[in-house]
N, C-alpha and C. Protein backbone atom coordinates (compact mmCIF):
# COMPACT_ATOMS: atom_id res chain seq x y z
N UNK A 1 -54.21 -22.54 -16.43
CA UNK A 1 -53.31 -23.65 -16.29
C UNK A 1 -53.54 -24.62 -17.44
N UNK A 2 -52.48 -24.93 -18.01
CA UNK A 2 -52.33 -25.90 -18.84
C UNK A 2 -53.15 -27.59 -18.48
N UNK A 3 -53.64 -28.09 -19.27
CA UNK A 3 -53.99 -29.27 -19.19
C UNK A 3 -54.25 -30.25 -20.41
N UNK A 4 -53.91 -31.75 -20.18
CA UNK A 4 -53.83 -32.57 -21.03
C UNK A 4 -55.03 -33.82 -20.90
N UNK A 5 -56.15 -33.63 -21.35
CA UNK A 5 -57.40 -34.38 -21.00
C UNK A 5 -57.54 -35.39 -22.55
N UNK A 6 -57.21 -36.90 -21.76
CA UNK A 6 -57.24 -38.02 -22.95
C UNK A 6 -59.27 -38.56 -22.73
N UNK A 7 -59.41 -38.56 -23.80
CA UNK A 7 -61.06 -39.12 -23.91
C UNK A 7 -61.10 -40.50 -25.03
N UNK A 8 -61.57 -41.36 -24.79
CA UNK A 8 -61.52 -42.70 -24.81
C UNK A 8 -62.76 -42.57 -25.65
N UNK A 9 -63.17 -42.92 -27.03
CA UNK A 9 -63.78 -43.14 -27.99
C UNK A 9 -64.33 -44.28 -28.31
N UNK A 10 -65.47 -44.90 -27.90
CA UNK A 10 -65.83 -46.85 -27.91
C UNK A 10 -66.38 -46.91 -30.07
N UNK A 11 -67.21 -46.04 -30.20
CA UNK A 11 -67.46 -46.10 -31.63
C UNK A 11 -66.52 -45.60 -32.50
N UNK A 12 -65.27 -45.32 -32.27
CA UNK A 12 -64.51 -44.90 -33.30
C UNK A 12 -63.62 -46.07 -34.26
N UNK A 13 -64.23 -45.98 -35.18
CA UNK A 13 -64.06 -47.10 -36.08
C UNK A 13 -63.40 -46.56 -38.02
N UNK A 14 -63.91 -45.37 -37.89
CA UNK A 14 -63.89 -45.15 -39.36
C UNK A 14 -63.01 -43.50 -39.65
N UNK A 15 -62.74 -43.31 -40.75
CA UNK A 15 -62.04 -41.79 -40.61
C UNK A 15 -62.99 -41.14 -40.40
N UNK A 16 -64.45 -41.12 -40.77
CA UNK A 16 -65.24 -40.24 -40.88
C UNK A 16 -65.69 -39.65 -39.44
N UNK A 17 -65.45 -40.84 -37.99
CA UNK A 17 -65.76 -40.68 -37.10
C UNK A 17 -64.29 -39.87 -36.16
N UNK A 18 -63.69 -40.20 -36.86
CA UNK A 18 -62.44 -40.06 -36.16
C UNK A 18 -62.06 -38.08 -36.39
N UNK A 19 -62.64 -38.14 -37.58
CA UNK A 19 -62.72 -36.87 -38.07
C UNK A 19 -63.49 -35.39 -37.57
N UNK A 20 -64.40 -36.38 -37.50
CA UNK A 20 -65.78 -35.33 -36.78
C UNK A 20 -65.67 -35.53 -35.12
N UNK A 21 -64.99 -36.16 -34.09
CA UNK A 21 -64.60 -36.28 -33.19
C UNK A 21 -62.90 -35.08 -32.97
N UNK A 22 -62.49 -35.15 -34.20
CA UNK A 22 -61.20 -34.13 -34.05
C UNK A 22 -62.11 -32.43 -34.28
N UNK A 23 -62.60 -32.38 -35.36
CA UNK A 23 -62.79 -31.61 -35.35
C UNK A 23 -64.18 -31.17 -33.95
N UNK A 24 -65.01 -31.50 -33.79
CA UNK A 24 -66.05 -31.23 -31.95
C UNK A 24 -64.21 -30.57 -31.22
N UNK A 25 -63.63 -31.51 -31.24
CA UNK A 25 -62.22 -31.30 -30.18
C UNK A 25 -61.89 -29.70 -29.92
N UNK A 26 -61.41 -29.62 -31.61
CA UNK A 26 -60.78 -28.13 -31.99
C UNK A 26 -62.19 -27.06 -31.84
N UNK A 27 -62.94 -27.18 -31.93
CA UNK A 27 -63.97 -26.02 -31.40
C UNK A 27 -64.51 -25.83 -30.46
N UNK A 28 -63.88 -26.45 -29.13
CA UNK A 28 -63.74 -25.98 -28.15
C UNK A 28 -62.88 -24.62 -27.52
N UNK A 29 -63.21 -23.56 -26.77
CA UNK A 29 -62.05 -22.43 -26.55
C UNK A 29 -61.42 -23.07 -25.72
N UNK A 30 -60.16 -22.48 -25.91
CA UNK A 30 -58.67 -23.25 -25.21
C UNK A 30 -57.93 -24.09 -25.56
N UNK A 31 -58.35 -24.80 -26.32
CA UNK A 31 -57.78 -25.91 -27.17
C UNK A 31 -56.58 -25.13 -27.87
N UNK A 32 -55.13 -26.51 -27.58
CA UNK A 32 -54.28 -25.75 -28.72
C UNK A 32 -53.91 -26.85 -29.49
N UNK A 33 -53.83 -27.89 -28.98
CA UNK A 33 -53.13 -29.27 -29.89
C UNK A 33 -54.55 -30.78 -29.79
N UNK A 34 -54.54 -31.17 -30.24
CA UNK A 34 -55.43 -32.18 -30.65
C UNK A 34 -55.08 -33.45 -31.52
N UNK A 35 -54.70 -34.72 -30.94
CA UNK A 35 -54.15 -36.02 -31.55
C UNK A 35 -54.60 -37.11 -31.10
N UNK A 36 -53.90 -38.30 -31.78
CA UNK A 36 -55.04 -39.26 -31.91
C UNK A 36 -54.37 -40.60 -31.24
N UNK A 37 -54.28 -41.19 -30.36
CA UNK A 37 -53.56 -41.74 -29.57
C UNK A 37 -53.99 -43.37 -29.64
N UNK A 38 -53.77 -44.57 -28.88
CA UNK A 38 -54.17 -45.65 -28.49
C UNK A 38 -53.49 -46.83 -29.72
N UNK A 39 -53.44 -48.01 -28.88
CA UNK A 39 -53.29 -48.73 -30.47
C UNK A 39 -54.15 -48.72 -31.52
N UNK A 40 -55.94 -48.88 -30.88
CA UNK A 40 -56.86 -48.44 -32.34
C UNK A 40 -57.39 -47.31 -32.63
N UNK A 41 -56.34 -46.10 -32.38
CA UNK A 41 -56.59 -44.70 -32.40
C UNK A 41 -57.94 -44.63 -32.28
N UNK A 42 -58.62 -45.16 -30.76
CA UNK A 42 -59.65 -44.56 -30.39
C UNK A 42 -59.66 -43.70 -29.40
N UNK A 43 -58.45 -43.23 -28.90
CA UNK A 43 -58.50 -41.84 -27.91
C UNK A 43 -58.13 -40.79 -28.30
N UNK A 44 -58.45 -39.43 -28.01
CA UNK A 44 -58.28 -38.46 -28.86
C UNK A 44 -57.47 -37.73 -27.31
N UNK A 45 -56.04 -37.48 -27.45
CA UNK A 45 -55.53 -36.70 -26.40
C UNK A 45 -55.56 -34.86 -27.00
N UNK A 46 -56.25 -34.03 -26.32
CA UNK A 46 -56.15 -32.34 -26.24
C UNK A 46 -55.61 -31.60 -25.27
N UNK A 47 -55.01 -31.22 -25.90
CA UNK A 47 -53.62 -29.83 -25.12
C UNK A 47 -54.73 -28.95 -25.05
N UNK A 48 -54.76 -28.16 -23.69
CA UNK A 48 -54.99 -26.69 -24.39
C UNK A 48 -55.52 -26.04 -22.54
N UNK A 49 -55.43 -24.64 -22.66
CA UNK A 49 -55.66 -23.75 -21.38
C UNK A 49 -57.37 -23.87 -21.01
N UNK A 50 -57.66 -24.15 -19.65
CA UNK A 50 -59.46 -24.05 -19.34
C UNK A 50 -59.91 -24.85 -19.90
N UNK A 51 -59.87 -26.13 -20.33
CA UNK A 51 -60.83 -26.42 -21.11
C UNK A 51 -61.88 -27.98 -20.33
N UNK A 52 -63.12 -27.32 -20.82
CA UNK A 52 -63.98 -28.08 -19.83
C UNK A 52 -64.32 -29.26 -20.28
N UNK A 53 -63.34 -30.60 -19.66
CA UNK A 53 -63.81 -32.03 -20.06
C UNK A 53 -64.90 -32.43 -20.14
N UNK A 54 -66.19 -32.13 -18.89
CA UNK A 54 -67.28 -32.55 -19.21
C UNK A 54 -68.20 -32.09 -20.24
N UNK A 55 -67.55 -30.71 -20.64
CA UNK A 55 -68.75 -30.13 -21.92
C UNK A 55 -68.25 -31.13 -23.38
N UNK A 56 -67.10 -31.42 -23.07
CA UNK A 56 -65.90 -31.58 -24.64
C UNK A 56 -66.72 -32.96 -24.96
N UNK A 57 -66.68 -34.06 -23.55
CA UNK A 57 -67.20 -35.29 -23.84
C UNK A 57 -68.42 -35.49 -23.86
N UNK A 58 -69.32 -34.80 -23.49
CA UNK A 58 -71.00 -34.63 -23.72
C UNK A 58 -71.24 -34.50 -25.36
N UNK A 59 -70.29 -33.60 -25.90
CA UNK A 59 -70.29 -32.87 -27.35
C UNK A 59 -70.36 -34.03 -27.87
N UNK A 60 -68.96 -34.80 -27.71
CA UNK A 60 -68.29 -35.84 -28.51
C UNK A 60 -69.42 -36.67 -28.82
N UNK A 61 -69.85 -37.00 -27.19
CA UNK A 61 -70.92 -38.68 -27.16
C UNK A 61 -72.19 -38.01 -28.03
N UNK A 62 -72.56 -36.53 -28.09
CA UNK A 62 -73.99 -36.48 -29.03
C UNK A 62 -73.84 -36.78 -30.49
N UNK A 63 -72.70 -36.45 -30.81
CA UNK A 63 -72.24 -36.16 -32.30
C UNK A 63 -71.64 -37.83 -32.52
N UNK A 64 -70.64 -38.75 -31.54
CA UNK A 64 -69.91 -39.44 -32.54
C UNK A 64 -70.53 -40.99 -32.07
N UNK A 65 -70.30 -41.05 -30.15
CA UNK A 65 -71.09 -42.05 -29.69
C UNK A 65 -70.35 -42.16 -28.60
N UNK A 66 -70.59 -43.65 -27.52
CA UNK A 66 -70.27 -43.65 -26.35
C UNK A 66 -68.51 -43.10 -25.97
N UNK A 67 -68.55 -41.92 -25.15
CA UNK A 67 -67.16 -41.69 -24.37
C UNK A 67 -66.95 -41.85 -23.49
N UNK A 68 -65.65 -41.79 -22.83
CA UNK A 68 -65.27 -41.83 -21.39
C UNK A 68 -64.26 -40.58 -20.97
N UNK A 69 -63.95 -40.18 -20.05
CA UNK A 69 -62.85 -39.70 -20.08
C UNK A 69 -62.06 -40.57 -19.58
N UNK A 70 -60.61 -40.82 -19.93
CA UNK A 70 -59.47 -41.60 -19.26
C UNK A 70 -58.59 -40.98 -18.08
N UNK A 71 -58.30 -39.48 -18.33
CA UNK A 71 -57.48 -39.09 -17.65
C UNK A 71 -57.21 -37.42 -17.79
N UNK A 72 -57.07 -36.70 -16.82
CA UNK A 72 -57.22 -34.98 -16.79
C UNK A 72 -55.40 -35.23 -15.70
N UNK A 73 -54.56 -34.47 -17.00
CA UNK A 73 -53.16 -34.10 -16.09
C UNK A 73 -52.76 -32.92 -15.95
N UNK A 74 -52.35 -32.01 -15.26
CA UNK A 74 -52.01 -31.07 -15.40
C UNK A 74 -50.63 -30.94 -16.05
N UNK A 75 -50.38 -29.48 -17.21
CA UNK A 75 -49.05 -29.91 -17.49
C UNK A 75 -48.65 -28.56 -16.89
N UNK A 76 -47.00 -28.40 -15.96
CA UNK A 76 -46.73 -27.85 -15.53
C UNK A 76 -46.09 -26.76 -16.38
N UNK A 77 -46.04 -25.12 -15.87
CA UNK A 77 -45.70 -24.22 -16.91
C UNK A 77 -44.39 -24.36 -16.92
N UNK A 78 -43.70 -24.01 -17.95
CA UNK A 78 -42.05 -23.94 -17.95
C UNK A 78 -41.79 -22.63 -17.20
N UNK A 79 -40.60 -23.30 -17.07
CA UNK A 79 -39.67 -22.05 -15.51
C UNK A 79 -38.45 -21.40 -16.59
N UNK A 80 -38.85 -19.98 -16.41
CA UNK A 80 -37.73 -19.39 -17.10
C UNK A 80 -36.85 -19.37 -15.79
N UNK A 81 -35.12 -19.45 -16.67
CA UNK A 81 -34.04 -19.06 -15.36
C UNK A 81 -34.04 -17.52 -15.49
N UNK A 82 -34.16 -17.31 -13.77
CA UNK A 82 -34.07 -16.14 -13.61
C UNK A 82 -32.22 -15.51 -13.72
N UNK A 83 -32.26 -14.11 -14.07
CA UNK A 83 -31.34 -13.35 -14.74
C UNK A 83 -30.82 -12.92 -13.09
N UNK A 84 -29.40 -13.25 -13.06
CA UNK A 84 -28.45 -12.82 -11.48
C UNK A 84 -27.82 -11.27 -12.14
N UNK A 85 -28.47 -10.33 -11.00
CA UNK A 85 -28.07 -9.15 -10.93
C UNK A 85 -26.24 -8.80 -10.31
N UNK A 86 -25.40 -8.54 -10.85
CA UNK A 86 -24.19 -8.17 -10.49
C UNK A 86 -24.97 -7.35 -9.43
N UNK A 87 -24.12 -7.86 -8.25
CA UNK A 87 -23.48 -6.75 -7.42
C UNK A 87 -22.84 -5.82 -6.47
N UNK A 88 -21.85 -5.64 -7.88
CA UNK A 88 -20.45 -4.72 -7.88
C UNK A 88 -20.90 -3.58 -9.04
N UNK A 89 -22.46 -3.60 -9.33
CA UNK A 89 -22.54 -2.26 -9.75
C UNK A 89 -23.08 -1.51 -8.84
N UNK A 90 -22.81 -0.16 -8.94
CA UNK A 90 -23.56 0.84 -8.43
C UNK A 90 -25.22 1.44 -8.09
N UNK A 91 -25.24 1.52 -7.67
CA UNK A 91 -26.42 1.05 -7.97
C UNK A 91 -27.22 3.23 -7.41
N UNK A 92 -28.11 3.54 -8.79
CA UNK A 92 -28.25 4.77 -8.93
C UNK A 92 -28.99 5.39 -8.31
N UNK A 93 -29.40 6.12 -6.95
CA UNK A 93 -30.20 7.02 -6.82
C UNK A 93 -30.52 8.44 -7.17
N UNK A 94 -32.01 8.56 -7.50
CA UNK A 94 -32.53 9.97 -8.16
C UNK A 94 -32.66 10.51 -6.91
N UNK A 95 -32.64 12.10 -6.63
CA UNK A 95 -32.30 13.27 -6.03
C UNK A 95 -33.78 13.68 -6.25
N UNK A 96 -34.79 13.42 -5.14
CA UNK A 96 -35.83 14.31 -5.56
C UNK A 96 -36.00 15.87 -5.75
N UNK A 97 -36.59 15.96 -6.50
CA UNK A 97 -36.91 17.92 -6.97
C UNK A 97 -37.69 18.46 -6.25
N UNK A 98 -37.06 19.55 -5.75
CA UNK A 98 -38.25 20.24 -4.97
C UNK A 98 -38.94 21.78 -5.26
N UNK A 99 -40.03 21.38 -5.66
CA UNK A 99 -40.62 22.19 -5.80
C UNK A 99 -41.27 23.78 -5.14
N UNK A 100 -40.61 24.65 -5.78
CA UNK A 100 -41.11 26.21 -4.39
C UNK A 100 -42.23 26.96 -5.09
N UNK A 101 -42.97 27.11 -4.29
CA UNK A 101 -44.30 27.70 -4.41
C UNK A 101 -44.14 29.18 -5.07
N UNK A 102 -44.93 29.39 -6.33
CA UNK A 102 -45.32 31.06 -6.91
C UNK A 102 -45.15 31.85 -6.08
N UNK A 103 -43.94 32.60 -6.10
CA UNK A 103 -43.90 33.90 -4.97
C UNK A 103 -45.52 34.95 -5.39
N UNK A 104 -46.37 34.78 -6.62
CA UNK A 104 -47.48 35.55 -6.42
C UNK A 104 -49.01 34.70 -6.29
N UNK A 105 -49.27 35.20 -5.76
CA UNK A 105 -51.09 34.46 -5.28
C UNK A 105 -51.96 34.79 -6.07
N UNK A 106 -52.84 33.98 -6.06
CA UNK A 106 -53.89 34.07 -7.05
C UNK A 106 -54.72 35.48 -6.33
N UNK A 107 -55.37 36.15 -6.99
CA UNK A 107 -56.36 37.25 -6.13
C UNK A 107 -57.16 36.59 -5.92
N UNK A 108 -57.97 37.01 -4.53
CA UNK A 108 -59.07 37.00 -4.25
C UNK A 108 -60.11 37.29 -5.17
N UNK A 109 -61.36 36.40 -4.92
CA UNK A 109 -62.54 36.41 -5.34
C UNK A 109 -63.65 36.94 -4.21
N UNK A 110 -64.30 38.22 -4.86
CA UNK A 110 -65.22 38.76 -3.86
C UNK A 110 -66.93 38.65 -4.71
N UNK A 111 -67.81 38.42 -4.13
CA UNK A 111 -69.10 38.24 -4.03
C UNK A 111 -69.80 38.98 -3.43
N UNK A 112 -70.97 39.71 -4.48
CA UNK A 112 -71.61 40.66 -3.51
C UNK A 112 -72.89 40.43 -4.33
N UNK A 113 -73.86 39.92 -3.70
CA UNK A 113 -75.56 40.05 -4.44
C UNK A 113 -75.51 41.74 -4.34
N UNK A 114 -76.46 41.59 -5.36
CA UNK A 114 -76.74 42.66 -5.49
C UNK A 114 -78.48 43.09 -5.83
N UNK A 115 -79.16 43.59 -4.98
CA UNK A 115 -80.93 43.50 -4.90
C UNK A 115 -81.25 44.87 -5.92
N UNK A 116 -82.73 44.30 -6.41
CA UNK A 116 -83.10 45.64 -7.13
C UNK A 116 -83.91 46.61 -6.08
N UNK A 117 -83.21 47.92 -6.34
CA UNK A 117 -84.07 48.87 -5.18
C UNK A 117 -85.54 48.61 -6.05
N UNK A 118 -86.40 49.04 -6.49
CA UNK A 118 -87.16 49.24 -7.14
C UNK A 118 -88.10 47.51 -7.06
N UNK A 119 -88.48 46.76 -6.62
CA UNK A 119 -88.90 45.64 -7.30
C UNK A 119 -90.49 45.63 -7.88
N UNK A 120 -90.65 45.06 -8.83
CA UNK A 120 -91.95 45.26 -9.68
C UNK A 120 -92.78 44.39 -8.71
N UNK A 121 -94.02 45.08 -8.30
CA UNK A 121 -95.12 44.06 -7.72
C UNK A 121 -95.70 42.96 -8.12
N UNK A 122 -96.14 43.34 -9.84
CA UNK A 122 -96.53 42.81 -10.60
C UNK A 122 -95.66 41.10 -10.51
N UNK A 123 -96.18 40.02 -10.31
CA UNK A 123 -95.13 38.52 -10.48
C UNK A 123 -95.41 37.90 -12.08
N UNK A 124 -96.36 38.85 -12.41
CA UNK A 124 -96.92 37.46 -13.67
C UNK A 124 -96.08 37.35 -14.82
N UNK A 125 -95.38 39.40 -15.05
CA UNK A 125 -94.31 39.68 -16.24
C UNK A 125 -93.57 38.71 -15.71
């Protein structure tokens, strides 16, 4: 499921921070979009599938400095319109095949041990 998680940035002051806070963002898996929001572009809003707010903002606060999260929304998937089947068509049934059995049989298999008249006393050969 899609989600839109805004994180609230208190030290973001400079490009350099703002930078290294985008990029922590994008190397998260799932992430697809990543921007920079607020009047003093200190929130960083991320698009993206699974993605785990509390690891993203732990990252952020080691690397840039104090975070918050603001807000986790879900964004809902788009609805394709479904396609209306006519019908006034025909509509086709297959004729199953039937299959008739080999008028010839496999032969029989016969088994017969067979002992040595003769057996050597000797076991050691």
């Amino acid at each position: 499921m899609k989600q839109k998680v805004v994180i609230k940035i208190f030290s973001m002051n400079d490009t350099r921070s703002r930078r290294k806070a985008m990029e922590i963002a994008v190397s998260i898996p799932g992430v697809t979009s990543v921007e920079l929001q607020g009047d003093e572009k200190n929130q960083i809003a991320i698009i993206g599938e699974g993605i785990d707010s509390t690891c993203l903002t732990i990252k952020i606060r080691k690397k840039v400095g104090y975070t918050e999260i603001v807000s986790i929304t879900p964004i809902p998937a788009e609805k394709k319109p479904e396609e209306k089947k006519p019908d006034d068509e025909k509509k086709l049934t297959v004729q199953p095949i039937f299959h008739h059995p080999c008028q010839f049989e496999t032969p029989p298999i016969f088994w017969k041990v067979i002992h040595d008249p003769n057996p050597d006393p000797c076991t050691i050969l």
